[in-house]
PDB file of N, CA and C in Angstrom:
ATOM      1  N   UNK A   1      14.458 -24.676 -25.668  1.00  0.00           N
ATOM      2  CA  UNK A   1      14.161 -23.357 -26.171  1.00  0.00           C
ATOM      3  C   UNK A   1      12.650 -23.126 -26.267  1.00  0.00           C
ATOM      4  N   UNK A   2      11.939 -24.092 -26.705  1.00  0.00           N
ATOM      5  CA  UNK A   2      10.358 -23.871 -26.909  1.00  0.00           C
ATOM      6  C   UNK A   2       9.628 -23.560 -25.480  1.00  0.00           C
ATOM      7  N   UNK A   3      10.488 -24.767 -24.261  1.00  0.00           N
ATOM      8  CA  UNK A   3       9.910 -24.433 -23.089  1.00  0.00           C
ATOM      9  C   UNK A   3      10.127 -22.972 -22.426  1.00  0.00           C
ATOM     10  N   UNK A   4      11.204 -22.331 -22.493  1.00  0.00           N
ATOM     11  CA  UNK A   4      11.063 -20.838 -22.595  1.00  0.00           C
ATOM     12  C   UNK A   4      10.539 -19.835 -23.183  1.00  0.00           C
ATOM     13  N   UNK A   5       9.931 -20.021 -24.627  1.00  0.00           N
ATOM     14  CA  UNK A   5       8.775 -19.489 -25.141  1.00  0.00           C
ATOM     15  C   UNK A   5       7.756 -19.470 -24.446  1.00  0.00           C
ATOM     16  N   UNK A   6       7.382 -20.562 -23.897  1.00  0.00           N
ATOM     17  CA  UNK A   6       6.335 -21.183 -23.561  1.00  0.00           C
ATOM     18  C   UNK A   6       6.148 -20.839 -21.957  1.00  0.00           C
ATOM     19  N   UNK A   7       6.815 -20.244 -21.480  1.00  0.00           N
ATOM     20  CA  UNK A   7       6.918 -19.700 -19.858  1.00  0.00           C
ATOM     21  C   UNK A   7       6.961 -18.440 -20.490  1.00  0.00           C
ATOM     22  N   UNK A   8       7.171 -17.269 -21.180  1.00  0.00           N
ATOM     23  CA  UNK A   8       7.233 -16.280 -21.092  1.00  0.00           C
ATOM     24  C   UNK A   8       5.944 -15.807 -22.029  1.00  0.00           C
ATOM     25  N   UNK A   9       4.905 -16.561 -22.889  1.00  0.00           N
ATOM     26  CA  UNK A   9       3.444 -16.644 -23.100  1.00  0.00           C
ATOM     27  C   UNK A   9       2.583 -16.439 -22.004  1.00  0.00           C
ATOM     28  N   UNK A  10       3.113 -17.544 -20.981  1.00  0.00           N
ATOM     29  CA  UNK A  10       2.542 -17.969 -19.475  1.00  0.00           C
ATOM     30  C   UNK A  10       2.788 -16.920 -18.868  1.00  0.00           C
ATOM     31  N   UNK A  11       3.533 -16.313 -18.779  1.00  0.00           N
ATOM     32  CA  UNK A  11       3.665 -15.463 -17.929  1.00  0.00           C
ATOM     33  C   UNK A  11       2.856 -14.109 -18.115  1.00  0.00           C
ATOM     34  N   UNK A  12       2.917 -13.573 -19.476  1.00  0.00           N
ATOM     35  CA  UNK A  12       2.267 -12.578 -20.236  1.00  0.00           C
ATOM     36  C   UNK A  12       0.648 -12.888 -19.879  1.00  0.00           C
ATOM     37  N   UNK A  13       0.934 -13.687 -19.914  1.00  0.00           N
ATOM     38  CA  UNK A  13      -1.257 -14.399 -19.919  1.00  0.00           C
ATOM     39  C   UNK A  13      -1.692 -14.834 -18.557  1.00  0.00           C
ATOM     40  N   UNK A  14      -0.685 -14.418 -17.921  1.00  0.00           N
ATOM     41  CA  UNK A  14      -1.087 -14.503 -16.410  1.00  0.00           C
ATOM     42  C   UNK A  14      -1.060 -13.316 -15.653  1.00  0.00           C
ATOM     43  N   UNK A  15      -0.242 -12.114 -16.446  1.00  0.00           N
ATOM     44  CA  UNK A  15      -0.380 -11.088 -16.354  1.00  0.00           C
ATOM     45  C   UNK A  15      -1.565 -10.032 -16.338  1.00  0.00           C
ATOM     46  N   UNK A  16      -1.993 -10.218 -17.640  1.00  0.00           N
ATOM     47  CA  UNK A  16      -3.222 -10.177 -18.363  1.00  0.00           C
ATOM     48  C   UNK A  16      -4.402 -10.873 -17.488  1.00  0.00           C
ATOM     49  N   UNK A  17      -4.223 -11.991 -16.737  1.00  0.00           N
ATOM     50  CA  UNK A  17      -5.345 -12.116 -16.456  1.00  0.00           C
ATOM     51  C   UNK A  17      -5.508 -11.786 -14.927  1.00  0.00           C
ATOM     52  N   UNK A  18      -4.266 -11.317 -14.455  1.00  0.00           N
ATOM     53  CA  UNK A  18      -4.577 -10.764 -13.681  1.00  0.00           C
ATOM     54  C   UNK A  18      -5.028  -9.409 -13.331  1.00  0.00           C
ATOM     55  N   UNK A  19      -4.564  -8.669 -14.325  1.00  0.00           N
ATOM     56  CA  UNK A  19      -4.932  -7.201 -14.917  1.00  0.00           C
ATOM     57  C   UNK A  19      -6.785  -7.595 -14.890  1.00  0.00           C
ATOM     58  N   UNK A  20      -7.297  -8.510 -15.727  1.00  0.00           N
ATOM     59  CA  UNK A  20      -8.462  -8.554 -15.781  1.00  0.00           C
ATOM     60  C   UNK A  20      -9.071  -9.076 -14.198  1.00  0.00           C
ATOM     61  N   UNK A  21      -8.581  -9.763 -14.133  1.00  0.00           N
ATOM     62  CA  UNK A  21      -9.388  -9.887 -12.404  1.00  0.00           C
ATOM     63  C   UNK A  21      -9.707  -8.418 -11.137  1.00  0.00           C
ATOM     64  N   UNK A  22      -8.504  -8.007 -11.198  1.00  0.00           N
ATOM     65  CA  UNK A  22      -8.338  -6.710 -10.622  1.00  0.00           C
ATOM     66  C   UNK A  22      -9.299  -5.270 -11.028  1.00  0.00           C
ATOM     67  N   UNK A  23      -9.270  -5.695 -12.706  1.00  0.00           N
ATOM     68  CA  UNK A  23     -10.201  -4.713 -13.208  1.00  0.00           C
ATOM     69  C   UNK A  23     -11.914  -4.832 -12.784  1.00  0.00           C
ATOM     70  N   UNK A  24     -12.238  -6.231 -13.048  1.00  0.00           N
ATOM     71  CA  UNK A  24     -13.159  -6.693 -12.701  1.00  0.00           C
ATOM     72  C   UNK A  24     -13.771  -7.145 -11.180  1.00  0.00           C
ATOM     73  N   UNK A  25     -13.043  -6.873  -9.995  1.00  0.00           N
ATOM     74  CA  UNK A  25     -13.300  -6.794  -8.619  1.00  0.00           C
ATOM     75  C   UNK A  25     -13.296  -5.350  -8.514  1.00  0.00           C
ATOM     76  N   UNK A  26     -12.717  -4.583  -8.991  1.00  0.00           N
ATOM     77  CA  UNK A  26     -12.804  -2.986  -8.538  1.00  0.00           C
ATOM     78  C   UNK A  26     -14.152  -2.566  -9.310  1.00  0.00           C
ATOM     79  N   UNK A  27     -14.976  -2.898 -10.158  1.00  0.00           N
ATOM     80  CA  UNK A  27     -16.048  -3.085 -10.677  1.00  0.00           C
ATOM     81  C   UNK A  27     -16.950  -3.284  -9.981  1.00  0.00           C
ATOM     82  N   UNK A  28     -16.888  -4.021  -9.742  1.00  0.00           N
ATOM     83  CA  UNK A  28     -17.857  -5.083  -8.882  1.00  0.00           C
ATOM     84  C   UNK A  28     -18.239  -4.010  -7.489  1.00  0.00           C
ATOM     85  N   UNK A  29     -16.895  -3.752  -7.086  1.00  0.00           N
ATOM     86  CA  UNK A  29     -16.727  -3.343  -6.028  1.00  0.00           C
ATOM     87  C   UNK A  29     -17.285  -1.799  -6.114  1.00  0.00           C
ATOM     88  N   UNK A  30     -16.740  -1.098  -7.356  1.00  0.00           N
ATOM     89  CA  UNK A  30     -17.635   0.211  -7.071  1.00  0.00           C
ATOM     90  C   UNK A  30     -18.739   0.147  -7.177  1.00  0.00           C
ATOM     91  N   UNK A  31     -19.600  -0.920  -7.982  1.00  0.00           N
ATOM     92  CA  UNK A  31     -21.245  -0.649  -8.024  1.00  0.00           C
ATOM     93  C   UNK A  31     -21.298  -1.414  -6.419  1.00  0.00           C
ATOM     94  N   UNK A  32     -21.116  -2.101  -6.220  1.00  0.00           N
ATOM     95  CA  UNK A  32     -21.921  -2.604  -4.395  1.00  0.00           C
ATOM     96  C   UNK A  32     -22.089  -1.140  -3.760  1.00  0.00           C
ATOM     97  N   UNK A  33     -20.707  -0.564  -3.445  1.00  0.00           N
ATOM     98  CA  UNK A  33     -20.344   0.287  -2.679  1.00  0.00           C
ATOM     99  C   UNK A  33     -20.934   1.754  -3.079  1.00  0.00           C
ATOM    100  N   UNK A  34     -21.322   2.062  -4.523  1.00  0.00           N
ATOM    101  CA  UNK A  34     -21.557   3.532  -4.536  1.00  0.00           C
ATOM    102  C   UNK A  34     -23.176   3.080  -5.754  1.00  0.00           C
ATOM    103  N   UNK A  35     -22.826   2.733  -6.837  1.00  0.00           N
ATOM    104  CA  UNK A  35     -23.572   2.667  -7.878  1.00  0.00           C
ATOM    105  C   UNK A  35     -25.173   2.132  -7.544  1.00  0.00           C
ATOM    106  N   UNK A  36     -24.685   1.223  -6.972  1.00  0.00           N
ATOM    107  CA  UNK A  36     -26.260   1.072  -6.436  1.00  0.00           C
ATOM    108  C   UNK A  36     -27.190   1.227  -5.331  1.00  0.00           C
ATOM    109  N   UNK A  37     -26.096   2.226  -4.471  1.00  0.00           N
ATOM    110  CA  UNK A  37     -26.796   2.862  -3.344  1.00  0.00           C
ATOM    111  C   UNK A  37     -27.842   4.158  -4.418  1.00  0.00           C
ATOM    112  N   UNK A  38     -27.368   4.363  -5.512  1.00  0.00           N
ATOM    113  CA  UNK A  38     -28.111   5.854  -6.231  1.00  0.00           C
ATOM    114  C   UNK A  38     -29.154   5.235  -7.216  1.00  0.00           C
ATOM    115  N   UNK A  39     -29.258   4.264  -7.015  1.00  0.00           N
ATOM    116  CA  UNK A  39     -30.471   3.363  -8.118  1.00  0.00           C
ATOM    117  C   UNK A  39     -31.534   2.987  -7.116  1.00  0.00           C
ATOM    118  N   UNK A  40     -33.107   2.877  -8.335  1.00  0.00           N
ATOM    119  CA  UNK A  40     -34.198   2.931  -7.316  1.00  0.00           C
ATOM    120  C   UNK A  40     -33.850   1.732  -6.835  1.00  0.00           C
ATOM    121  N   UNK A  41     -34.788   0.965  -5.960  1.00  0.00           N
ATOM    122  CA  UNK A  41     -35.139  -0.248  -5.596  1.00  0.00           C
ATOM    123  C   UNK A  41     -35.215  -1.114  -5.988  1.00  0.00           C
ATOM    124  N   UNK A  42     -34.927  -2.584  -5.936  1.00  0.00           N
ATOM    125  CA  UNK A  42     -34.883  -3.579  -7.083  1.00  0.00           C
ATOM    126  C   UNK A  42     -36.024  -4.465  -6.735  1.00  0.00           C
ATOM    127  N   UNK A  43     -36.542  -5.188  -7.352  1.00  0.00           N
ATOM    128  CA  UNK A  43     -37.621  -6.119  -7.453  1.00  0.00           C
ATOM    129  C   UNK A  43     -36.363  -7.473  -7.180  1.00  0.00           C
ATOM    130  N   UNK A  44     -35.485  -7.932  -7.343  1.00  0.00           N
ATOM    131  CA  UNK A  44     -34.871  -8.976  -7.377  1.00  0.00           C
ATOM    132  C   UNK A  44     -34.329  -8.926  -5.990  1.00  0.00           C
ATOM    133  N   UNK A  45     -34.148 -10.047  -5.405  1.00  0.00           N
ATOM    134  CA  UNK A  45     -34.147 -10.297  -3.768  1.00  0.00           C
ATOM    135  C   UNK A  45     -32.201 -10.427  -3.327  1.00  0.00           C
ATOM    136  N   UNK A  46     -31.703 -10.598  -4.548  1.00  0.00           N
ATOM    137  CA  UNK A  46     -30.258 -10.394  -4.500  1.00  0.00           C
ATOM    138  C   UNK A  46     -29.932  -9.070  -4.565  1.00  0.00           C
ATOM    139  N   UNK A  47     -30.226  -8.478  -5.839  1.00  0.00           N
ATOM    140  CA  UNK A  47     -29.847  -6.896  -5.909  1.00  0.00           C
ATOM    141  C   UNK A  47     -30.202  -6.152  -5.015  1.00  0.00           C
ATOM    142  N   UNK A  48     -31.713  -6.362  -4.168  1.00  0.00           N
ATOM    143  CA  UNK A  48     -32.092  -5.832  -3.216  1.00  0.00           C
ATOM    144  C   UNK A  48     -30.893  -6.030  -2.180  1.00  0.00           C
ATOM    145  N   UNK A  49     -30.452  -7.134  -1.436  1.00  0.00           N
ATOM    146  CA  UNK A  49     -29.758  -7.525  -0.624  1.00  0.00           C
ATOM    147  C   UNK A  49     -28.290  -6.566  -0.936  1.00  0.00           C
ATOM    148  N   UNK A  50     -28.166  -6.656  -2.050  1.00  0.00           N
ATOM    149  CA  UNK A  50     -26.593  -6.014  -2.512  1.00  0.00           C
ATOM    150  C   UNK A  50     -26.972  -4.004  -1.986  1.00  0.00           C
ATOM    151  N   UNK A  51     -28.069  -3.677  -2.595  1.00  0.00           N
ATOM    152  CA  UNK A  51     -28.414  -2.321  -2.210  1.00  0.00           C
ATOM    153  C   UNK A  51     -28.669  -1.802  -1.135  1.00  0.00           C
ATOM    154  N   UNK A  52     -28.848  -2.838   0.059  1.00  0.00           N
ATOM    155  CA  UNK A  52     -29.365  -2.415   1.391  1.00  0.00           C
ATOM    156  C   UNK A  52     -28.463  -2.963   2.266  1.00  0.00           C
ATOM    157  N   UNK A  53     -27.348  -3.689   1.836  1.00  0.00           N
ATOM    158  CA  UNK A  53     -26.068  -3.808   2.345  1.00  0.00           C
ATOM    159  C   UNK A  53     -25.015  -2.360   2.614  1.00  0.00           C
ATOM    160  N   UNK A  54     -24.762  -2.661   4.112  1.00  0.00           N
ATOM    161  CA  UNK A  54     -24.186  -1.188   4.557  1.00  0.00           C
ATOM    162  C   UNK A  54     -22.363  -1.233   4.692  1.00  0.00           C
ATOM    163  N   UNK A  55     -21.857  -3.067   4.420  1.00  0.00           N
ATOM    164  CA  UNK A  55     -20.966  -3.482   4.532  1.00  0.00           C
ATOM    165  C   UNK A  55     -20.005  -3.142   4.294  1.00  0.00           C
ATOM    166  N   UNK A  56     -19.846  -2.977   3.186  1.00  0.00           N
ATOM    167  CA  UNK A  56     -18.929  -2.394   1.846  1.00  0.00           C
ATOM    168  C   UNK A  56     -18.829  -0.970   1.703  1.00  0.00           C
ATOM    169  N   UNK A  57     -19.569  -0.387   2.051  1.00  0.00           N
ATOM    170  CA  UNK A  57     -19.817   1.465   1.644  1.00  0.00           C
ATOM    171  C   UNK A  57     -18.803   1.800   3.016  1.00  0.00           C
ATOM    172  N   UNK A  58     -18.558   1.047   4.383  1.00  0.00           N
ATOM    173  CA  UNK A  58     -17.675   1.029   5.537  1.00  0.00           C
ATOM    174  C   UNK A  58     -16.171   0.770   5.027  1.00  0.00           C
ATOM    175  N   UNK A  59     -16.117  -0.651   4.874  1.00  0.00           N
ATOM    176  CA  UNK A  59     -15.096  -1.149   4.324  1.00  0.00           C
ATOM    177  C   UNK A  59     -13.963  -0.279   4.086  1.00  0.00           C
ATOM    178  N   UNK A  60     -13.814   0.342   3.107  1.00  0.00           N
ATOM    179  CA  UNK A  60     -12.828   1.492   2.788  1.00  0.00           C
ATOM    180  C   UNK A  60     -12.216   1.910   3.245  1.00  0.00           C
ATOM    181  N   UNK A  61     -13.249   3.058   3.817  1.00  0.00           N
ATOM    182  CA  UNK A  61     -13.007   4.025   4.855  1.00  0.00           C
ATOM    183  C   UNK A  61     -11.799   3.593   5.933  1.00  0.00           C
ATOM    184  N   UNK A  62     -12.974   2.637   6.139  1.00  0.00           N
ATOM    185  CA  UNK A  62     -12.111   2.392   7.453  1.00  0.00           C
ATOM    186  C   UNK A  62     -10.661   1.567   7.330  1.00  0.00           C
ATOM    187  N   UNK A  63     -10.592   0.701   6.508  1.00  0.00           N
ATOM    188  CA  UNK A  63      -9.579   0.269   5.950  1.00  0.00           C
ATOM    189  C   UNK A  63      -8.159   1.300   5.765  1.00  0.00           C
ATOM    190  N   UNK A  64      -7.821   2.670   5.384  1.00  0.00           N
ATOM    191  CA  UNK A  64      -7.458   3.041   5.254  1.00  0.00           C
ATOM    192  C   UNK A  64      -6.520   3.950   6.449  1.00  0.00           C
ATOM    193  N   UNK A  65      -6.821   3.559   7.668  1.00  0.00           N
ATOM    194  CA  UNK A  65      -6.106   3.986   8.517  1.00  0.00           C
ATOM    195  C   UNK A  65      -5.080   2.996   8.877  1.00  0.00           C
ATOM    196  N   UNK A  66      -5.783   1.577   8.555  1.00  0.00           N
ATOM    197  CA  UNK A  66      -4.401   0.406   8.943  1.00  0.00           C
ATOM    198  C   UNK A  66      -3.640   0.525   7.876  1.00  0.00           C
ATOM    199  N   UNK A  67      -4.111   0.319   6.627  1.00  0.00           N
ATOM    200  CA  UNK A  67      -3.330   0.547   5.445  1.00  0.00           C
ATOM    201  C   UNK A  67      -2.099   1.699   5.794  1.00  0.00           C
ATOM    202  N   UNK A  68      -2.317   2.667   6.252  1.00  0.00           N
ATOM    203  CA  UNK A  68      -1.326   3.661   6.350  1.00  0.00           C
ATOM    204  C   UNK A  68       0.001   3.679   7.260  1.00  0.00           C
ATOM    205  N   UNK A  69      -0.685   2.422   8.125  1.00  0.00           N
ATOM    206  CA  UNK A  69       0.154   1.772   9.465  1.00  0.00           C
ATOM    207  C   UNK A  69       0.799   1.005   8.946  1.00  0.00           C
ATOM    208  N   UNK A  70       0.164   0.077   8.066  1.00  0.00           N
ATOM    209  CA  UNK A  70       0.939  -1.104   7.409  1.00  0.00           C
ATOM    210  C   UNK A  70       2.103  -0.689   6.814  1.00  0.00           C
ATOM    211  N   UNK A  71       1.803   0.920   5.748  1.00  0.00           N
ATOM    212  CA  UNK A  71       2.958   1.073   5.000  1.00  0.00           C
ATOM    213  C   UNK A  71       4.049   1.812   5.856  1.00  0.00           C
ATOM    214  N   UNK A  72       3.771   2.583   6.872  1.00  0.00           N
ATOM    215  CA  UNK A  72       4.564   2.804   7.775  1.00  0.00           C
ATOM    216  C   UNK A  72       5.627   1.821   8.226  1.00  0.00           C
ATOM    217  N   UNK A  73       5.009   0.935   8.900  1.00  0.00           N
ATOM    218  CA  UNK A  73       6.048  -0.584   9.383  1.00  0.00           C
ATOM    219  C   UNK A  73       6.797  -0.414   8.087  1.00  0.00           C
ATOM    220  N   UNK A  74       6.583  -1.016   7.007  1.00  0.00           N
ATOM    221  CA  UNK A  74       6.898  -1.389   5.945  1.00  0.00           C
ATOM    222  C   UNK A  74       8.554  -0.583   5.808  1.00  0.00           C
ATOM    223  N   UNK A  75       8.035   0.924   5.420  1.00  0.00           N
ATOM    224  CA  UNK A  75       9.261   1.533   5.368  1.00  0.00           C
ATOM    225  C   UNK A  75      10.231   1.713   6.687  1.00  0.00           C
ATOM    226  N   UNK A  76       9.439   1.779   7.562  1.00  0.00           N
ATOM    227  CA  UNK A  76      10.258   1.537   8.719  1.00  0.00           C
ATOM    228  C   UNK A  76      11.493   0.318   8.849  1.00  0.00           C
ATOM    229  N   UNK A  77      10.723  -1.065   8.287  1.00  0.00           N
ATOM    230  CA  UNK A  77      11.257  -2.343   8.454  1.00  0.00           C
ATOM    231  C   UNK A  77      12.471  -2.348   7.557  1.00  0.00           C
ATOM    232  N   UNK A  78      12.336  -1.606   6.287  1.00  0.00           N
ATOM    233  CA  UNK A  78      13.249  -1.195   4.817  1.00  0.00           C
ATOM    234  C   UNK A  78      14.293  -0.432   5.708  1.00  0.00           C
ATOM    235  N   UNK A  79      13.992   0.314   6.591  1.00  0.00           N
ATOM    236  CA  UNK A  79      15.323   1.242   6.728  1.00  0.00           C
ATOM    237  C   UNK A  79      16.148   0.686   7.946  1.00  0.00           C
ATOM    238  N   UNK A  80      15.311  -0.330   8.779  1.00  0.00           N
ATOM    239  CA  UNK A  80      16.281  -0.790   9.816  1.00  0.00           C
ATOM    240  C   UNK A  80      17.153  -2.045   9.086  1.00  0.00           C
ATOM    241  N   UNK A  81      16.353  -2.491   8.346  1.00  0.00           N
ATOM    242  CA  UNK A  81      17.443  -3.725   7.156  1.00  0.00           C
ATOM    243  C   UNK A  81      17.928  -2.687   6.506  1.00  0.00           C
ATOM    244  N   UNK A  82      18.175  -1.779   6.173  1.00  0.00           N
ATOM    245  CA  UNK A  82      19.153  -1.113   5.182  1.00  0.00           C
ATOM    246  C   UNK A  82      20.489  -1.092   6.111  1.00  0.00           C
ATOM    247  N   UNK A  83      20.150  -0.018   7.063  1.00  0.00           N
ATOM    248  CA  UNK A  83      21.090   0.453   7.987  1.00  0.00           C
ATOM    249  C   UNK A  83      21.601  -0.521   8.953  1.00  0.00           C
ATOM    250  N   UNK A  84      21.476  -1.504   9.210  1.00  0.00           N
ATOM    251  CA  UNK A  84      21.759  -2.783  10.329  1.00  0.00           C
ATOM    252  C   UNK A  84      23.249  -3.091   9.739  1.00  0.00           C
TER     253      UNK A  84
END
């Protein structure tokens, strides 16, 4: 009985920390991509590097046309296993 307590803590707190990871890469991810393209210039040779990086501000964009393909298949694949 305790070991089932004890998996459903685990589970909650793995939840949670994944909630926090996710929160904290989409963070991350909007200052690369937008936040610090609108800030002056940095004196620091990393932040500089992060601000004059054109990588990420692409990324997205473009990402979003396979994404739309992907979910296509997807439901596609759902309805030929439904109906088979």
């Amino acid at each position: 009985m305790a070991l089932c307590s004890i998996y459903k803590y685990g589970s909650k707190a793995q939840g949670l920390a994944f909630l926090a990871f996710g929160s904290i890469s989409f963070l991350v991810f909007v200052y690369v991509a937008i936040v610090s393209k609108l800030l002056p210039p940095f004196d620091n040779p990393i932040l500089a590097a992060i601000q004059n990086d054109r990588y990420y501000c692409f990324l997205v964009p473009l990402t979003l046309p396979i994404l739309v393909v992907a979910i296509y298949f997807h439901w596609l694949s759902m309805k030929i296993f439904k109906h088979a």
